[in-house]
Protein backbone atom coordinates (compact mmCIF):
# COMPACT_ATOMS: atom_id res chain seq x y z
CA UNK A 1 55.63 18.59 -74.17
CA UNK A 2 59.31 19.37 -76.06
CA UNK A 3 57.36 18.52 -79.43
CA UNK A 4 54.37 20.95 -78.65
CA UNK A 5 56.79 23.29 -78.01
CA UNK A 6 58.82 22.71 -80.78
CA UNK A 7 55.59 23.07 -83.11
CA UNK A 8 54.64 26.55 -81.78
CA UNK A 9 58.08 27.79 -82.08
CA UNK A 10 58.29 26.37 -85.62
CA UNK A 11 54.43 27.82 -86.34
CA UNK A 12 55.60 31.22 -84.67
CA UNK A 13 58.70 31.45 -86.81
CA UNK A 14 57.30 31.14 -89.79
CA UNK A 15 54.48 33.68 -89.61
CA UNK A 16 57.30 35.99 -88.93
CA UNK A 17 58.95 35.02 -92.26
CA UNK A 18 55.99 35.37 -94.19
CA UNK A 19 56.09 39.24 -92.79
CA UNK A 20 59.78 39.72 -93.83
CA UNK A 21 59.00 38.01 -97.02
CA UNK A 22 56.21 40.38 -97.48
CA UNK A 23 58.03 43.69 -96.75
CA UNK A 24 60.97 42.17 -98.99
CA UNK A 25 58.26 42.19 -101.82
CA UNK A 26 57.93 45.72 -100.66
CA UNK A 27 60.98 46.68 -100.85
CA UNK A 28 61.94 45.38 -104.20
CA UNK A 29 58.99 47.04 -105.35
CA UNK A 30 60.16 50.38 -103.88
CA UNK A 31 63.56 50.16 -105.98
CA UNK A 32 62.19 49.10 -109.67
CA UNK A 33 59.82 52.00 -108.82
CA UNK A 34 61.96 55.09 -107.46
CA UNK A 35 64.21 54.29 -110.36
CA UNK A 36 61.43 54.46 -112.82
CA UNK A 37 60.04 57.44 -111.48
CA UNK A 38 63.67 59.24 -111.98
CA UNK A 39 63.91 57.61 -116.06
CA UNK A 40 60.27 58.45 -116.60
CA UNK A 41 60.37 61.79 -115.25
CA UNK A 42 57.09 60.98 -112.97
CA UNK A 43 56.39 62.88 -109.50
CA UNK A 44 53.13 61.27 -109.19
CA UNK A 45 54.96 57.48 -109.29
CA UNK A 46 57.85 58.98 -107.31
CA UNK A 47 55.25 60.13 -104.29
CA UNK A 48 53.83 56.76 -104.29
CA UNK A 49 57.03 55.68 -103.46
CA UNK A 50 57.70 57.64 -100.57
CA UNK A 51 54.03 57.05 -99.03
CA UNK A 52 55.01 53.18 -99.86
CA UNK A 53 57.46 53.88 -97.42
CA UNK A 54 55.34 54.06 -94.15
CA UNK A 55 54.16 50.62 -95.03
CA UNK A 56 57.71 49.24 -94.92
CA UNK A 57 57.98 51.21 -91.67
CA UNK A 58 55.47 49.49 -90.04
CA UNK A 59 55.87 46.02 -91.04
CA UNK A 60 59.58 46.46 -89.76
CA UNK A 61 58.15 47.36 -86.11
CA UNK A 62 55.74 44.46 -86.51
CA UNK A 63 58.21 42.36 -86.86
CA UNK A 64 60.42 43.38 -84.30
CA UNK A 65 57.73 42.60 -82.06
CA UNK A 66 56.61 39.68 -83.05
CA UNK A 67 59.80 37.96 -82.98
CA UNK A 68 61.02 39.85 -79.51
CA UNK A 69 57.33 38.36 -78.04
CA UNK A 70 58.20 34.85 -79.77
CA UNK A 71 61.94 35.01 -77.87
CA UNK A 72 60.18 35.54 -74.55
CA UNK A 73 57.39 32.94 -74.67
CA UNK A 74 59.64 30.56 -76.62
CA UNK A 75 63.06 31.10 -74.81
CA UNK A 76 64.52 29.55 -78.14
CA UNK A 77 67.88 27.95 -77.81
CA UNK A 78 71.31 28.15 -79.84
CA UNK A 79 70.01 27.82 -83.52
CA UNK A 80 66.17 28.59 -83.22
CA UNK A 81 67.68 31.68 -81.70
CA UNK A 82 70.06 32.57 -84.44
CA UNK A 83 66.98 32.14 -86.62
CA UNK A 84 64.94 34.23 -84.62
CA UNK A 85 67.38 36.79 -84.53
CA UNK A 86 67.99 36.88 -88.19
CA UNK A 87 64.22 38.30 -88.89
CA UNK A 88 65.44 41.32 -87.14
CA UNK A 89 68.25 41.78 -88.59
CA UNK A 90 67.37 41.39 -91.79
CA UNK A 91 64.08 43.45 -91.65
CA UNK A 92 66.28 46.23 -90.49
CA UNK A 93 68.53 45.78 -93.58
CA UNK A 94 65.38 45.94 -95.98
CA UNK A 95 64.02 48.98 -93.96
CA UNK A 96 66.99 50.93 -94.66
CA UNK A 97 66.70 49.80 -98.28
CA UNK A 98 63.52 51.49 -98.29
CA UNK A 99 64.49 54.54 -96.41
CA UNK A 100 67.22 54.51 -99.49
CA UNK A 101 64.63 54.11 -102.26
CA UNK A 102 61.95 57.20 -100.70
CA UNK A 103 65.77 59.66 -100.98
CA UNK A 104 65.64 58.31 -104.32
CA UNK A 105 62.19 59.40 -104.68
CA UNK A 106 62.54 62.91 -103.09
CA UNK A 107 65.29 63.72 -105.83
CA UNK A 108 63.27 62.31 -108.44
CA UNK A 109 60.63 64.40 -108.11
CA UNK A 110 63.30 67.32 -107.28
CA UNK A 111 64.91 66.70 -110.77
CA UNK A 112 61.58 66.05 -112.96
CA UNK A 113 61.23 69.65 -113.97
CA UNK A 114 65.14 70.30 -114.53
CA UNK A 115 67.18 69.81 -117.32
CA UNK A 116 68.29 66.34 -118.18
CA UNK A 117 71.70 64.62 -118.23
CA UNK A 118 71.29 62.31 -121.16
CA UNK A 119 71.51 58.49 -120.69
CA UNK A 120 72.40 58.81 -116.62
CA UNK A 121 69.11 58.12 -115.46
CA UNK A 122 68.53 54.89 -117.87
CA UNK A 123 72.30 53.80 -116.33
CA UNK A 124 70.64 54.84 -112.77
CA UNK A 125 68.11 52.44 -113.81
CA UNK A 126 70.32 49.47 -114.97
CA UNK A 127 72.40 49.74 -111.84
CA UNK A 128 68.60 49.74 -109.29
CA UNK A 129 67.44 46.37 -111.16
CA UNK A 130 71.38 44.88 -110.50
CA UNK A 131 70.58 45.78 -106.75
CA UNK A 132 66.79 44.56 -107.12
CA UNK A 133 68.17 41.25 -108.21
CA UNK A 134 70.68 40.83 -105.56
CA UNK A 135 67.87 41.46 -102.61
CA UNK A 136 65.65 39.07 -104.18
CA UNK A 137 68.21 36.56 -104.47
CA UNK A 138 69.15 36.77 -101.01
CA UNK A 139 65.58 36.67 -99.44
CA UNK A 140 65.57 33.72 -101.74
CA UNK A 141 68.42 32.31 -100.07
CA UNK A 142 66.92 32.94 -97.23
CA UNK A 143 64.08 31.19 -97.39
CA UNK A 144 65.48 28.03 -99.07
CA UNK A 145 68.55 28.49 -96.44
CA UNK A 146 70.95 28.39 -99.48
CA UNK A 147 74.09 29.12 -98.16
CA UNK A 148 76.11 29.12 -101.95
CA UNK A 149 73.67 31.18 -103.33
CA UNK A 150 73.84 33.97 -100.92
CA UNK A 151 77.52 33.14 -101.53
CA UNK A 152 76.94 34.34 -105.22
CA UNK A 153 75.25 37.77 -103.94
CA UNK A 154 77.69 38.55 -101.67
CA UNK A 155 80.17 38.47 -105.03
CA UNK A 156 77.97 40.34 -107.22
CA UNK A 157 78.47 43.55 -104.64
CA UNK A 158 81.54 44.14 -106.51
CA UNK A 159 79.67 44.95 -109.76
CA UNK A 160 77.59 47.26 -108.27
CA UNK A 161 80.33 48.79 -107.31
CA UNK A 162 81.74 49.11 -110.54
CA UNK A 163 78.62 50.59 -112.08
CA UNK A 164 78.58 53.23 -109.34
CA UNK A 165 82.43 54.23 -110.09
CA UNK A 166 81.50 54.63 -114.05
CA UNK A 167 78.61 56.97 -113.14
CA UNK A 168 80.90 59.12 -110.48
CA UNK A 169 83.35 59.67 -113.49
CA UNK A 170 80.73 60.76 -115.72
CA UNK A 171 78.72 62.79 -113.35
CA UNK A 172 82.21 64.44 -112.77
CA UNK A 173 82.79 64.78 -116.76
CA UNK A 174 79.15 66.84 -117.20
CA UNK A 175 80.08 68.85 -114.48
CA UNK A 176 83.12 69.81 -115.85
CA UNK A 177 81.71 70.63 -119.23
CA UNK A 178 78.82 72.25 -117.77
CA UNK A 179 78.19 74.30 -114.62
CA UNK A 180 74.82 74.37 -115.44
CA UNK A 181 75.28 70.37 -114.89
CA UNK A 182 76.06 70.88 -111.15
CA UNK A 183 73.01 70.76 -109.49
CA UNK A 184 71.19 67.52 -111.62
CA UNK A 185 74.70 65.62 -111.38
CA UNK A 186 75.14 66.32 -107.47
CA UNK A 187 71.30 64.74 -107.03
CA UNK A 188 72.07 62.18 -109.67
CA UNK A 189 75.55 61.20 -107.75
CA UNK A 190 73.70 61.12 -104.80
CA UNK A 191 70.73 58.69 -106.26
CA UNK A 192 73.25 56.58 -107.33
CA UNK A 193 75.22 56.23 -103.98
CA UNK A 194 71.80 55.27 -102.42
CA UNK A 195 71.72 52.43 -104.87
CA UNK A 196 75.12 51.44 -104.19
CA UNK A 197 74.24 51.11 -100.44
CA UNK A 198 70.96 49.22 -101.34
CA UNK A 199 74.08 46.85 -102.80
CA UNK A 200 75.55 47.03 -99.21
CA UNK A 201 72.55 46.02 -97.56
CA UNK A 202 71.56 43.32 -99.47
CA UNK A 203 74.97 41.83 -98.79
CA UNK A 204 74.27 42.07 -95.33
CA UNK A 205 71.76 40.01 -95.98
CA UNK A 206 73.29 37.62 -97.54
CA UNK A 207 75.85 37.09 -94.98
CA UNK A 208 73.26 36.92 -92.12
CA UNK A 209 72.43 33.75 -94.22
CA UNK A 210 75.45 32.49 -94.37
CA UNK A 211 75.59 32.51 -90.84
CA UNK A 212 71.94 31.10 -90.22
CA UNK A 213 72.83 28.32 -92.25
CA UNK A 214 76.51 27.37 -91.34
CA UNK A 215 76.95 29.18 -88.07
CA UNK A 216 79.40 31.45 -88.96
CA UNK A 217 79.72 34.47 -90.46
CA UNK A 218 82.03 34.56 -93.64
CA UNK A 219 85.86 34.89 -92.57
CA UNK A 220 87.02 36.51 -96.12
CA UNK A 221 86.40 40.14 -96.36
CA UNK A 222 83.74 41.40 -98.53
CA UNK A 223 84.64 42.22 -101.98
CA UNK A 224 84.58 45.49 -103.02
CA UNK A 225 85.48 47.58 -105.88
CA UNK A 226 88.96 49.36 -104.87
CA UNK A 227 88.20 52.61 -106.22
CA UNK A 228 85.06 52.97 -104.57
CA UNK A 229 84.01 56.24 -103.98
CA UNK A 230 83.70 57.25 -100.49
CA UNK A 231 80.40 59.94 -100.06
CA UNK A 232 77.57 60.58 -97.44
CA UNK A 233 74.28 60.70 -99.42
């Protein structure tokens, strides 16, 4: 009976992976695409973003209840339920990546008609695919349950970091230079703080994997950039 069991936990499980793979695909799409939409100067690309968007939204509640209904017909113990629990919290993580990439979106199609601030949004774009990379490599991680390479994300937050602090001082220099710079550099700050939080998230990720795989989460804290700017977006 313990084997059958085991087998439809196991079967269970892994249809709600395939989900949070699936909206992770999502997801990743969302970013290349909201940051495109800002470089290209494209509404149209920008609004399918933001529909996108209710897709994410939905797969997230799916898979809250699937894996809530798989905890109370299962009753999974001690490591099946740190797995289980992981698909929530990491489908929360991606939502909010998504919620992150539609306010890209909205500015993007705020800032098509307006004047432009050269090179910023190509930098924008360099610093989404950094972030892009990260989340894959962590949903990576998580489905090979690779604990050092979800070690290696959790150091590349740093960089992310870094890019954002370069793109603060310039937004700050064309602002100085130019009032008329004020407005496109505020929504372009902003864009690029969303990004940097993407970077936060898929960290969190990262660590939840960590933790699925060794039990723990990591003890040192997680690197940041000192001078990190400190903003609500």
């Amino acid at each position: 009976m313990s084997e059958h069991i085991l087998s439809a936990f196991d079967r269970d499980l892994e249809a709600v992976q395939a989900l949070v793979v699936k909206m992770g695909g999502l997801v990743e799409e969302q970013i290349l695409e909201s940051a495109r939409a800002l470089e290209e100067r494209d509404p149209d690309l920008a609004q399918q973003v933001r529909d996108q968007d209710k897709t994410v939204d939905a797969l997230e509640e799916r898979i809250n209840d699937e894996a809530a209904r798989l905890i109370a017909l299962r009753a999974p113990a001690a490591r099946d339920l740190r797995m289980t629990l992981s698909v929530i919290k990491i489908s929360a993580s991606l939502e909010r990546v998504g919620d992150y990439a539609k306010n890209i979106a909205k500015r993007s199609q705020v800032l098509s008609d307006g004047p432009q601030i050269n090179g910023t949004a190509a930098a924008i774009r360099r610093m989404a695919s950094a972030v892009e990379s990260m989340l894959k490599d962590a949903l990576d991680a998580y489905i090979q349950r690779d604990a050092d390479l979800a070690h290696d994300v959790r150091g590349r937050d740093i960089e992310v970091d870094q890019m954002y602090n370069a793109l603060f001082r310039e937004f700050l220099t064309y602002m100085m230079e130019d009032p008329r710079n004020i407005t496109p550099c505020m929504h372009l700050h902003f864009i690029a703080k969303n990004i940097e939080r993407m970077g936060d998230h898929a960290t969190s990720i990262a660590e939840q994997v960590i933790y699925l795989v060794t039990g723990e989460m990591p003890e040192e804290s997680r690197p940041k950039s000192s001078s990190v700017v400190k903003t609500e977006a």
